[in-house]
C-alpha atoms as a PDB file:
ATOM      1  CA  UNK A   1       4.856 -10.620 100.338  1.00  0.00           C
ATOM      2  CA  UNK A   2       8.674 -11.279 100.116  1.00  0.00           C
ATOM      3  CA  UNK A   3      10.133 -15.144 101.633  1.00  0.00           C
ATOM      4  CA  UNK A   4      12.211 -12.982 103.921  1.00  0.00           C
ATOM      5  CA  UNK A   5       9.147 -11.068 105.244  1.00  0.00           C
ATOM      6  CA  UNK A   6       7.194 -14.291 105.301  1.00  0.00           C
ATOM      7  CA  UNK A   7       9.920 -16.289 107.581  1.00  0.00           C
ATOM      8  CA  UNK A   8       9.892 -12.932 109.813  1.00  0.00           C
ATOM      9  CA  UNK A   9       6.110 -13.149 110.958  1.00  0.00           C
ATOM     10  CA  UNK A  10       6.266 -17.017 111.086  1.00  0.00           C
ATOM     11  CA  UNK A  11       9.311 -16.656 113.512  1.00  0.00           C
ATOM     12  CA  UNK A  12       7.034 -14.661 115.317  1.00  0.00           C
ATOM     13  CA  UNK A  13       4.152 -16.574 115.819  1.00  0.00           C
ATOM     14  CA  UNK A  14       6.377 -19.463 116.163  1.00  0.00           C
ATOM     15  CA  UNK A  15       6.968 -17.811 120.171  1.00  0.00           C
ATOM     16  CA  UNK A  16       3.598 -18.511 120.617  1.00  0.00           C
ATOM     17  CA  UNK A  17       3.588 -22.282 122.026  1.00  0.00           C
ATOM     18  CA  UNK A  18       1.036 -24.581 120.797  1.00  0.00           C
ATOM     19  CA  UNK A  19      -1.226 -23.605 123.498  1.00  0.00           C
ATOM     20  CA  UNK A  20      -1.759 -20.300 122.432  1.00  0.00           C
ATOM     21  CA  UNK A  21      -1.295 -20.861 118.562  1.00  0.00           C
ATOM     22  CA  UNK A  22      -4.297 -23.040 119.117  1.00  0.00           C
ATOM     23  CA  UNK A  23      -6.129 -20.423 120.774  1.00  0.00           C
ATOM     24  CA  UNK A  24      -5.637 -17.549 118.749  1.00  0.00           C
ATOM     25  CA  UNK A  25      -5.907 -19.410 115.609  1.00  0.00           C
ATOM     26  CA  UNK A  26      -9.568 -21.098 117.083  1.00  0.00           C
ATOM     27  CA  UNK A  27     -10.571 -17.238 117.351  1.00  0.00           C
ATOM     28  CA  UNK A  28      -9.667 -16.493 114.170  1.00  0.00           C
ATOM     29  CA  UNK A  29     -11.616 -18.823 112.906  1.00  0.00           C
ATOM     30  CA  UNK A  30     -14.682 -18.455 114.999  1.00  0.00           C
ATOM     31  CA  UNK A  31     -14.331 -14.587 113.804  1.00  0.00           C
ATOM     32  CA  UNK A  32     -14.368 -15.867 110.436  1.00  0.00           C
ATOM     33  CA  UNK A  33     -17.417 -17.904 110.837  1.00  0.00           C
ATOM     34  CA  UNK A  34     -19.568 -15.052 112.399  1.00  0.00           C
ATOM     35  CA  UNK A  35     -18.321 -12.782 109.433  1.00  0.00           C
ATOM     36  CA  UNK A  36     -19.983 -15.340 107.178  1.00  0.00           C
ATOM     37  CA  UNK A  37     -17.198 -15.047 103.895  1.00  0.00           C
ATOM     38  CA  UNK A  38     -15.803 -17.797 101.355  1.00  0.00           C
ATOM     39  CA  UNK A  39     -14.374 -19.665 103.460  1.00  0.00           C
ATOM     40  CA  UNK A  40     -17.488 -20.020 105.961  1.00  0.00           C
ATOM     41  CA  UNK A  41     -20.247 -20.109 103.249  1.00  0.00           C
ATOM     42  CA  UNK A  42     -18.171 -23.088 101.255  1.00  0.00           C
ATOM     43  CA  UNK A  43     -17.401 -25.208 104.289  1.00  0.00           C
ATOM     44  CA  UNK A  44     -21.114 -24.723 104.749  1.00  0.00           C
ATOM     45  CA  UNK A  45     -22.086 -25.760 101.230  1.00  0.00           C
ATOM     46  CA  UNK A  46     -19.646 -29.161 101.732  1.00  0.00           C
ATOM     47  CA  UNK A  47     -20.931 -30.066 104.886  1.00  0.00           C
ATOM     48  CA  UNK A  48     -24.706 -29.784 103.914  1.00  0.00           C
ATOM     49  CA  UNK A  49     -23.630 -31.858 100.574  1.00  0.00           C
ATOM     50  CA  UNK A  50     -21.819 -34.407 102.249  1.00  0.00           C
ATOM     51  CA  UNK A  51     -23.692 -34.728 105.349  1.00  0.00           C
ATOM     52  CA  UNK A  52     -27.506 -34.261 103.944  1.00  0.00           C
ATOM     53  CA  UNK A  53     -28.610 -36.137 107.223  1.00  0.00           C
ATOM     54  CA  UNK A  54     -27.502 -33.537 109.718  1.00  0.00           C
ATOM     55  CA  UNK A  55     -29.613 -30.224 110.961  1.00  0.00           C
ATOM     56  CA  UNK A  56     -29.425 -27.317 109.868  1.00  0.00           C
ATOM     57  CA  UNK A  57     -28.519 -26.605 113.483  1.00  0.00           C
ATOM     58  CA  UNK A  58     -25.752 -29.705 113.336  1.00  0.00           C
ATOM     59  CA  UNK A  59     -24.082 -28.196 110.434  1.00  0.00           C
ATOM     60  CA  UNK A  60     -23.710 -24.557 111.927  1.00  0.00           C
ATOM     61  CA  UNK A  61     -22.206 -26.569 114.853  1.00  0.00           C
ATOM     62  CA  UNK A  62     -19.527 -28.216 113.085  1.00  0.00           C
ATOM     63  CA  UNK A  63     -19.061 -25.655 110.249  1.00  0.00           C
ATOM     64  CA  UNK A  64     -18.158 -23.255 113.705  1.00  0.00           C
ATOM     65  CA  UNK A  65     -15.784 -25.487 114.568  1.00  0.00           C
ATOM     66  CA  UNK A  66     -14.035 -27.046 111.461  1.00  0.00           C
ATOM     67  CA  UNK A  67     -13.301 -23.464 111.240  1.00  0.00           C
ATOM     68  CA  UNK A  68     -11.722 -22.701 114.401  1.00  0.00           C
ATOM     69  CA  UNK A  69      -9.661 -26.124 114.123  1.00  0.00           C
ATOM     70  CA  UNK A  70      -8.509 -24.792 110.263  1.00  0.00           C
ATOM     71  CA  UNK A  71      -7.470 -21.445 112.418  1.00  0.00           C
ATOM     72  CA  UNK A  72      -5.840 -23.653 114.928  1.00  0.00           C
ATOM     73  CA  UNK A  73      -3.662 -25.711 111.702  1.00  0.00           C
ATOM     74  CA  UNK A  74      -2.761 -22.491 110.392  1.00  0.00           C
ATOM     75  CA  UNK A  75      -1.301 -21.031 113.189  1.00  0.00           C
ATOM     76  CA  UNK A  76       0.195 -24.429 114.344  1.00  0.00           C
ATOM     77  CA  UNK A  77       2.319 -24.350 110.976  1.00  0.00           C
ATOM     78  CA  UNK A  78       4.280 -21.492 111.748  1.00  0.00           C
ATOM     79  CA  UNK A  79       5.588 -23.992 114.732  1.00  0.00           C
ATOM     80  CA  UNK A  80       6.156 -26.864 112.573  1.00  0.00           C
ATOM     81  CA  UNK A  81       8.022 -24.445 110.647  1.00  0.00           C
ATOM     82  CA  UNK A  82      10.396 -23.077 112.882  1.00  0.00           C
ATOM     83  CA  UNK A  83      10.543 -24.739 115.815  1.00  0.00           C
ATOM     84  CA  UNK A  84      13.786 -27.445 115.873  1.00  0.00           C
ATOM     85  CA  UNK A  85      12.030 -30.800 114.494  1.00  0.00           C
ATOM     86  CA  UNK A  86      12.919 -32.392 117.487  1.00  0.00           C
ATOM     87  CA  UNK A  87      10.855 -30.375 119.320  1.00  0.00           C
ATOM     88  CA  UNK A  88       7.728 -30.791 116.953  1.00  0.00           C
ATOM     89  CA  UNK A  89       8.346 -34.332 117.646  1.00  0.00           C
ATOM     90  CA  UNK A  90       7.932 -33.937 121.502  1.00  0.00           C
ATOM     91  CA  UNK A  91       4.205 -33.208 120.755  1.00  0.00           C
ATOM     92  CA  UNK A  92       3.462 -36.820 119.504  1.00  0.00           C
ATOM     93  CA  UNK A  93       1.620 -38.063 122.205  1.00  0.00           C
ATOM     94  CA  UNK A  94      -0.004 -40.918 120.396  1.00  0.00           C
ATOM     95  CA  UNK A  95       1.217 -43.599 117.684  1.00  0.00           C
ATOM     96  CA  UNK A  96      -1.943 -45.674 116.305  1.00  0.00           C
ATOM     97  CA  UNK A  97      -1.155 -48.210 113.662  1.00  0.00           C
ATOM     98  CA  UNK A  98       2.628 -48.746 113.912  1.00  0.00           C
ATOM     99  CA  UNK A  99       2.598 -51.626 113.782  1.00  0.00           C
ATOM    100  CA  UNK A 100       1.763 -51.287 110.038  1.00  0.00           C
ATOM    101  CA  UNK A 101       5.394 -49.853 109.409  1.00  0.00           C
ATOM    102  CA  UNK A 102       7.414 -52.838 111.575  1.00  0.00           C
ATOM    103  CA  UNK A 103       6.992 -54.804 108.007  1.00  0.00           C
ATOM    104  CA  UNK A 104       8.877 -51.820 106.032  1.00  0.00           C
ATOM    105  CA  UNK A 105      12.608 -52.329 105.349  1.00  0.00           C
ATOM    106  CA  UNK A 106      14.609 -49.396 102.938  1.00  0.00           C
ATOM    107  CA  UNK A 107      16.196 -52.316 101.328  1.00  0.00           C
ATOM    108  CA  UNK A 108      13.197 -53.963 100.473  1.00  0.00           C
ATOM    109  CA  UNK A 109      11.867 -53.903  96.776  1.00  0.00           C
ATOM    110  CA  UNK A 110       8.401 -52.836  97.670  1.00  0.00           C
ATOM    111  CA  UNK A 111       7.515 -48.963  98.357  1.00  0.00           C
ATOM    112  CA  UNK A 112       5.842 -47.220 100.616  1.00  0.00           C
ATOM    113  CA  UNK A 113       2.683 -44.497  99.672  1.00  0.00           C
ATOM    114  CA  UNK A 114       1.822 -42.528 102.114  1.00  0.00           C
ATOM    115  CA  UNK A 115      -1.433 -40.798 101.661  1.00  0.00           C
ATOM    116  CA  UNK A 116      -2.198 -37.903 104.068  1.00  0.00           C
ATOM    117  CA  UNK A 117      -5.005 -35.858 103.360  1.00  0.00           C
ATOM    118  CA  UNK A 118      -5.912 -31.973 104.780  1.00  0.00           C
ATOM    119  CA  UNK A 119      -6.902 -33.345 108.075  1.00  0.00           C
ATOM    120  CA  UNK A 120      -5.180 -32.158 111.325  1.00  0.00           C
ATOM    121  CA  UNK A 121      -1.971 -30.635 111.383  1.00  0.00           C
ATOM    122  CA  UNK A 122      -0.508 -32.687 107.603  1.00  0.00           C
ATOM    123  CA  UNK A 123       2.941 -30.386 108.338  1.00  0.00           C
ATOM    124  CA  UNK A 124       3.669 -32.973 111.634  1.00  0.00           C
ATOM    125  CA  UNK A 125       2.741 -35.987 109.782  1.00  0.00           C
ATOM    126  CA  UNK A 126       4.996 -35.328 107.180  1.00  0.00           C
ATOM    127  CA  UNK A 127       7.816 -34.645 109.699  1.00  0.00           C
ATOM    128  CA  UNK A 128       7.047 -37.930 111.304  1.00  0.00           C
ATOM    129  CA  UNK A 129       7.852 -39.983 108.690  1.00  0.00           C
ATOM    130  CA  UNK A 130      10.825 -38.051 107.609  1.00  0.00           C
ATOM    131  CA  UNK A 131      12.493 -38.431 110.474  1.00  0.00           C
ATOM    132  CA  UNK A 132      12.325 -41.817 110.301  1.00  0.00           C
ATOM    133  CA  UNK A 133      12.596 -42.973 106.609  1.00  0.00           C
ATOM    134  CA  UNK A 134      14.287 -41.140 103.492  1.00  0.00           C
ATOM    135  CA  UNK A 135      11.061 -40.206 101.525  1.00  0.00           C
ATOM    136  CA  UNK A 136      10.239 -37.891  99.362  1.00  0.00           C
ATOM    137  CA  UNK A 137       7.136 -35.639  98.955  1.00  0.00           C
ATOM    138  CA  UNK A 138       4.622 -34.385  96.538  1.00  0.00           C
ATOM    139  CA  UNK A 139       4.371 -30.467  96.347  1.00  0.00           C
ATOM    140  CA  UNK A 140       2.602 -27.714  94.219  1.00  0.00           C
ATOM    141  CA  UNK A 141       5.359 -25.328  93.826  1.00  0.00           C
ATOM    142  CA  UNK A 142       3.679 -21.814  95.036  1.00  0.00           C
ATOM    143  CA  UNK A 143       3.733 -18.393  92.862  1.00  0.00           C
ATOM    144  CA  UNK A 144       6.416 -16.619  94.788  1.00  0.00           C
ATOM    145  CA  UNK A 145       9.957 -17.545  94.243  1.00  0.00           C
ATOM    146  CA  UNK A 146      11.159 -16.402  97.873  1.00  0.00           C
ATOM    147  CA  UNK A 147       8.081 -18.638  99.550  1.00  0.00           C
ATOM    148  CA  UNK A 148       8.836 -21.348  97.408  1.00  0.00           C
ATOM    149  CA  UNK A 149      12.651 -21.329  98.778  1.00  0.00           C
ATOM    150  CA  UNK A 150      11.534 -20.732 102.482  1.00  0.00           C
ATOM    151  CA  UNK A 151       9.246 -23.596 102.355  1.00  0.00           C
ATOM    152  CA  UNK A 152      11.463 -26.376 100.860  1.00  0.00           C
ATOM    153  CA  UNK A 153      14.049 -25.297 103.293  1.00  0.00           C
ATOM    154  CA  UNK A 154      11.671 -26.007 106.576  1.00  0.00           C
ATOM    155  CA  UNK A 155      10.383 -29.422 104.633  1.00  0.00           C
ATOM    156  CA  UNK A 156      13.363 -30.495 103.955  1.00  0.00           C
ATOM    157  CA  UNK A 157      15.611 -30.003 106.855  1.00  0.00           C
ATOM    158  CA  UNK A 158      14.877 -33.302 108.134  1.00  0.00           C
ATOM    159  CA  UNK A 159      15.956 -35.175 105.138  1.00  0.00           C
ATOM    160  CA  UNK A 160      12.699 -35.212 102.921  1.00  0.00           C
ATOM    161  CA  UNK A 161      13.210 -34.686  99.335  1.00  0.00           C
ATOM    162  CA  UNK A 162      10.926 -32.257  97.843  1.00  0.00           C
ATOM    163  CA  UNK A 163       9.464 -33.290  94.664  1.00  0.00           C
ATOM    164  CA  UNK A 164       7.525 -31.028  91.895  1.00  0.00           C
ATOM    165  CA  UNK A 165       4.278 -31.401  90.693  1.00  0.00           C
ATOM    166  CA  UNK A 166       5.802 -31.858  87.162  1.00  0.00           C
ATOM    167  CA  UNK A 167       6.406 -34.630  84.226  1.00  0.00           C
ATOM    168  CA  UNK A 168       9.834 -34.448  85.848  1.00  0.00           C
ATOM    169  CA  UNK A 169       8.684 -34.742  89.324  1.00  0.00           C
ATOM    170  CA  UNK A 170       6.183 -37.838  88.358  1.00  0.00           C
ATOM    171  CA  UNK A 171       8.833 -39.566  87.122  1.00  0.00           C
ATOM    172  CA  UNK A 172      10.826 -39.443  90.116  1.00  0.00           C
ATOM    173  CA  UNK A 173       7.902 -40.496  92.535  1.00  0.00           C
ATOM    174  CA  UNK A 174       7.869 -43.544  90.555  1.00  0.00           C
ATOM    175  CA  UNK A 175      11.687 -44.187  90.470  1.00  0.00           C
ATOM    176  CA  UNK A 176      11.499 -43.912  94.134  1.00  0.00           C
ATOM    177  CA  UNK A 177       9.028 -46.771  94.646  1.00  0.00           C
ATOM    178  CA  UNK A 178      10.209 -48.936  92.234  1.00  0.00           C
ATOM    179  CA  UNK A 179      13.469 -48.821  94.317  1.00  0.00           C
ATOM    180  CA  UNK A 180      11.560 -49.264  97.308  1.00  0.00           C
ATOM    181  CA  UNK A 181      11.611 -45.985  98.775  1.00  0.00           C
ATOM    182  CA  UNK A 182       8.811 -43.704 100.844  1.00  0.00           C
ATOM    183  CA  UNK A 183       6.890 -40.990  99.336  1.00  0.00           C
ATOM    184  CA  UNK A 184       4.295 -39.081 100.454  1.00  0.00           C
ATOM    185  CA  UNK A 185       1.641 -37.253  98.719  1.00  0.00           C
ATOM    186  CA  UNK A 186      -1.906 -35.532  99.638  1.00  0.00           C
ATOM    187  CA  UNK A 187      -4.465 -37.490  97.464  1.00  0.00           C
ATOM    188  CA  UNK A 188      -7.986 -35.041  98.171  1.00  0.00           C
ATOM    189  CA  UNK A 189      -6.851 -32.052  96.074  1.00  0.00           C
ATOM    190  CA  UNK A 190      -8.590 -31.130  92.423  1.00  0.00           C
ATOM    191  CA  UNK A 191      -6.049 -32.185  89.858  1.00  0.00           C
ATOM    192  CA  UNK A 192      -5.562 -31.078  86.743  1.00  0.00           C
ATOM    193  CA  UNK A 193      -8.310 -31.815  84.230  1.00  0.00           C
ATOM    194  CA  UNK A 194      -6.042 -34.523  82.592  1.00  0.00           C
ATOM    195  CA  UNK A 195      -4.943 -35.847  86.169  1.00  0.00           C
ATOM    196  CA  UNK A 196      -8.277 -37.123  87.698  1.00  0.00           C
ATOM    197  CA  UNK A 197     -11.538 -39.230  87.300  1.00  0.00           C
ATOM    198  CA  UNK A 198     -14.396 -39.095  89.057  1.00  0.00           C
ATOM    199  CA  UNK A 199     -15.213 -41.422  91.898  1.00  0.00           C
ATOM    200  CA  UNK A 200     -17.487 -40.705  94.739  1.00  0.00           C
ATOM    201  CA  UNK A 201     -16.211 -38.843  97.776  1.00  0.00           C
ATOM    202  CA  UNK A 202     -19.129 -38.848 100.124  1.00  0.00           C
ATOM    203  CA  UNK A 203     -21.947 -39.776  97.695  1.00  0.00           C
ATOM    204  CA  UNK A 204     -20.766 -37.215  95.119  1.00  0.00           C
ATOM    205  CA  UNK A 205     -19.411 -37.935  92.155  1.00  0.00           C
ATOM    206  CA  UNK A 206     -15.809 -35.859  92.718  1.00  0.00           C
ATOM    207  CA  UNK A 207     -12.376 -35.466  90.055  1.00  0.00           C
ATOM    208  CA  UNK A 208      -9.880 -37.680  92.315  1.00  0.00           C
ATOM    209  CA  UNK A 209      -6.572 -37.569  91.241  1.00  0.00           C
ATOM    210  CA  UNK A 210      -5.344 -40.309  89.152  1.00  0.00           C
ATOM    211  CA  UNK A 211      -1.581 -40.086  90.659  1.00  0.00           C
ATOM    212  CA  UNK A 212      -1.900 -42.217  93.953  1.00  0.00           C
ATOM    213  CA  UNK A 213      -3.595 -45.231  91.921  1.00  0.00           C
ATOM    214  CA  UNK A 214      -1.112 -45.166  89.006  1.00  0.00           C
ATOM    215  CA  UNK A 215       1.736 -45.269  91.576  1.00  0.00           C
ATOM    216  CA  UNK A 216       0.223 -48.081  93.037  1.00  0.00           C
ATOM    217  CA  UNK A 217      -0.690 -50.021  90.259  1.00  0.00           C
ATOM    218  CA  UNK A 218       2.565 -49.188  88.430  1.00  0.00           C
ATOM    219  CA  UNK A 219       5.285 -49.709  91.281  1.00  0.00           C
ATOM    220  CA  UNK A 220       3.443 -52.692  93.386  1.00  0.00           C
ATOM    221  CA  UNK A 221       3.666 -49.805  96.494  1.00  0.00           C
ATOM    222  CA  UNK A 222       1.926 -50.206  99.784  1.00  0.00           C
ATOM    223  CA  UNK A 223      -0.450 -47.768 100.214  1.00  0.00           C
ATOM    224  CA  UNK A 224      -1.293 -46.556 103.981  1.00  0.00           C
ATOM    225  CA  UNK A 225      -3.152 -43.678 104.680  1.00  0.00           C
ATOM    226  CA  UNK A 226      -2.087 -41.163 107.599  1.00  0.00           C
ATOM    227  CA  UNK A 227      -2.739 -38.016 109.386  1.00  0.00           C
ATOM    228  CA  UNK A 228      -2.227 -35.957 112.356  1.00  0.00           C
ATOM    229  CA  UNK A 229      -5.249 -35.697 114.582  1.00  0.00           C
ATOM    230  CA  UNK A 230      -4.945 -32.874 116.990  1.00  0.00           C
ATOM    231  CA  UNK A 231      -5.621 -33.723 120.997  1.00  0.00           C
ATOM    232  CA  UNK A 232      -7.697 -31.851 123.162  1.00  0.00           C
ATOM    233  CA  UNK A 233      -6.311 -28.779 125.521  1.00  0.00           C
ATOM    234  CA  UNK A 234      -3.317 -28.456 123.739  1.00  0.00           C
ATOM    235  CA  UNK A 235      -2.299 -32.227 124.836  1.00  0.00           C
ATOM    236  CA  UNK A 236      -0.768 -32.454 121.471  1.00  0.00           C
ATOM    237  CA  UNK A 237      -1.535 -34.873 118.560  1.00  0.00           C
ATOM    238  CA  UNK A 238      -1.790 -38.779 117.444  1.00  0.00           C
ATOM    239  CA  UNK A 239      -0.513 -39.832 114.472  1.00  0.00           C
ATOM    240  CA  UNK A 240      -2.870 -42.140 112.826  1.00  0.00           C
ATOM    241  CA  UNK A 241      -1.616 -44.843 110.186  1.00  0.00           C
ATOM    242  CA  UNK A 242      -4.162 -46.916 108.291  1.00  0.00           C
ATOM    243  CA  UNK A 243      -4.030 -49.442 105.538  1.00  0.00           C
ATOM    244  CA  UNK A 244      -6.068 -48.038 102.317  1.00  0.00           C
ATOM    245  CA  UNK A 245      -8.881 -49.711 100.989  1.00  0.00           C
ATOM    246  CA  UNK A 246      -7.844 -52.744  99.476  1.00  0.00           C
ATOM    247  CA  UNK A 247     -10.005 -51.852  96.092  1.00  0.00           C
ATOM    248  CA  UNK A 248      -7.380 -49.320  95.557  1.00  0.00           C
ATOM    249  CA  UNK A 249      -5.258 -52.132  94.219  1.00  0.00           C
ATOM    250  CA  UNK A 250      -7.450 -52.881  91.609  1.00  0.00           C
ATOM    251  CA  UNK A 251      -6.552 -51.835  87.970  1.00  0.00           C
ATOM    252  CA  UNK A 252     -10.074 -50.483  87.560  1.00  0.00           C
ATOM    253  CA  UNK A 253      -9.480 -46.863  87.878  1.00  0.00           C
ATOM    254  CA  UNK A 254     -13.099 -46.167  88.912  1.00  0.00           C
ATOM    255  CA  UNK A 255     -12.788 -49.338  91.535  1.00  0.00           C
ATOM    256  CA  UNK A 256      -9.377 -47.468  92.503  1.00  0.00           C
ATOM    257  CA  UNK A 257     -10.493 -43.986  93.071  1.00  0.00           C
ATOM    258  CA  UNK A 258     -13.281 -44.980  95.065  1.00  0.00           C
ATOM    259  CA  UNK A 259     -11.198 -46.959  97.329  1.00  0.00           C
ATOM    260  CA  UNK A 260      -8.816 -44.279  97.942  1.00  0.00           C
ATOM    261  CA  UNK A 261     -11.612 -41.598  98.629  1.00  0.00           C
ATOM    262  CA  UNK A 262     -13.168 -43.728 101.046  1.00  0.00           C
ATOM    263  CA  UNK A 263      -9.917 -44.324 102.662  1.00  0.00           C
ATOM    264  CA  UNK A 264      -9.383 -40.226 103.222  1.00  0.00           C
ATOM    265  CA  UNK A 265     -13.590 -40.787 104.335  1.00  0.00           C
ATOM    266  CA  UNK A 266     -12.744 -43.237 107.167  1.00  0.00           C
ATOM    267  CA  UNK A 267     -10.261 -41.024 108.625  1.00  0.00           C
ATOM    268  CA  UNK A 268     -12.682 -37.746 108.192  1.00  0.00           C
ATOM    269  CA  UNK A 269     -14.918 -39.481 110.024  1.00  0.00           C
ATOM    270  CA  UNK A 270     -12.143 -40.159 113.364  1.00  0.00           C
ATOM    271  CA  UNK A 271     -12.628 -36.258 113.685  1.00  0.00           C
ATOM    272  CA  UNK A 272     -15.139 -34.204 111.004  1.00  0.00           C
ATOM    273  CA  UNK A 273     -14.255 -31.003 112.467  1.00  0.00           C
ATOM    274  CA  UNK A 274     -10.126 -31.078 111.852  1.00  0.00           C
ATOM    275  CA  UNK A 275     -11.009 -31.490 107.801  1.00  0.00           C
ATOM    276  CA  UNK A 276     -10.195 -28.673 105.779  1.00  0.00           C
ATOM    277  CA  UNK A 277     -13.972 -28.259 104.446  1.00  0.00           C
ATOM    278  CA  UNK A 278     -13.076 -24.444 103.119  1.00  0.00           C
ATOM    279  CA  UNK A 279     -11.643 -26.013 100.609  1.00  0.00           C
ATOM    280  CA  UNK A 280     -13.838 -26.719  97.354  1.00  0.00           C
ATOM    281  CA  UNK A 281     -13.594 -30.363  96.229  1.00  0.00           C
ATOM    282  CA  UNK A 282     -16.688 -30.097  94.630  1.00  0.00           C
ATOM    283  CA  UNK A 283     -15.724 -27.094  92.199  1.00  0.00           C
ATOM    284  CA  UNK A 284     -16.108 -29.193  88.894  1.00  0.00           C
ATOM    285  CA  UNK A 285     -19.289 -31.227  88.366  1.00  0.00           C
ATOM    286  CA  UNK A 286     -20.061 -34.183  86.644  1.00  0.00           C
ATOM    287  CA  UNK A 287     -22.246 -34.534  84.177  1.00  0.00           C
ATOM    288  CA  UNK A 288     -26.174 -34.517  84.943  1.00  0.00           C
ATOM    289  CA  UNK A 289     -24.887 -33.761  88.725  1.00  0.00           C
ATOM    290  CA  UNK A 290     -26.480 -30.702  90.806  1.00  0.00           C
ATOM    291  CA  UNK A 291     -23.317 -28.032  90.999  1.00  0.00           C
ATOM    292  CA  UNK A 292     -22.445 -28.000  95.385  1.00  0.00           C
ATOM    293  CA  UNK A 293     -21.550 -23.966  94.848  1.00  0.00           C
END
């Protein structure tokens, strides 16, 4: 599917208002859950791993609805996309934890690392904090050239500076704290085989990326974690900022990693259903461990 084609249909969902984005993309999911595919049979599989205490009836429940909400984010992005970012901004109804920025200055020598995992609507956070700092932004660069152009046109039109997820890119995230400077990456996706470690995420023994820790470690950067949590009946959303674990300062990688992960657990846990459990965090195993799929 071509960029321009791409940027046609999202214009066109984008005249949907959040109310209805919400709703269609809830039934989409729920339509997805009742057909019982990949997506529904591996947020199944992560919620029984990660939540072994819950029902069987429990995790139908909220396997139903992380689905719906991941329907809900995917029609909300088309919005995020193309609506002015002002107006995205208008559906902030909440602020908790910002006080935790009023210590930031741009001129000061320590950076900023803001750590938003897939929970909520991660397209709003990210326009949050560009709008008010100049920060740049971790991205996987995606296989179609026309996309690819599309999408760092939307992410960057209110200032962000869109970073690859190469040596060269690296380098720059680390530049940019050093200098003092905000960037923003999503810390609960599989790296690379040489980019990650395994730490426990939920009890499991899971390959965490490496990246957040080094940046830390390496640049003296603050690390806060931070996500959109969608309100109820299309109210809008909160934006949630936390500090990390403090173990993610440590320069024990293992100590690190586990830090971090809990971090992205403590928010998970604000509102189980808005994670993107479709997703398969699990999909390489540690040694001696039980495979989750």
């Amino acid at each position: 599917m071509s960029g321009k084609l791409i940027k046609l249909i999202f214009r066109l969902l984008s005249l949907l208002g959040l109310r209805n984005a919400q709703r269609v993309g809830r039934l989409m999911g729920g339509v997805a859950w009742r057909l019982g595919g990949r997506s529904a049979e591996t947020t199944r599989k992560n919620l029984k791993a990660c939540y072994p205490e819950l029902s069987e009836q429990e995790i139908e429940s909220l396997g139903r609805e992380s689905l719906c909400e991941t329907g809900a984010t995917a029609l909300e992005i088309p919005l995020m996309w193309e609506w002015p970012v002002e107006r995205c901004l208008n559906l902030i109804q909440e602020i908790e934890g910002e006080e935790l920025l009023r210590d930031y200055r741009e001129d000061s020598s320590q950076g900023l690392l803001l750590l938003a995992p897939h929970l909520g609507n991660w397209e709003l956070a990210g326009l949050f904090f560009a709008s008010r700092y100049k920060m740049a932004a971790l991205y996987s660069p995606p296989n179609q050239p026309g996309f690819e152009e599309y999408m760092k046109a939307v992410r960057s039109r209110s200032g962000s500076e869109l970073v690859a997820t190469d040596r060269r890119g690296i380098m720059r995230l680390f530049s940019i704290l050093r200098e003092g400077g905000v960037v923003g990456i999503l810390p609960d996706q599989t790296p690379r085989r040489e980019g990650g470690e395994f730490a426990p995420f939920f009890g499991i023994p899971t390959i965490t990326m490496t990246l957040a820790s080094k940046l830390v470690h390496k640049t003296g950067a603050r690390p806060l974690v931070t996500y959109a949590q969608r309100l109820p009946n299309a109210r809008g959303f909160k934006i949630v900022i936390r500090e990390a674990e403090a173990g993610m300062a440590s320069k024990d990688i293992t100590e690190s990693l586990t830090a971090l992960n809990r971090s992205v657990e403590n928010c998970i846990a604000d509102a189980p259903a808005q994670y993107q459990w479709e997703y398969k965090r699990f999909r390489r195993t540690a040694p001696g461990e039980k495979p989750v799929y």
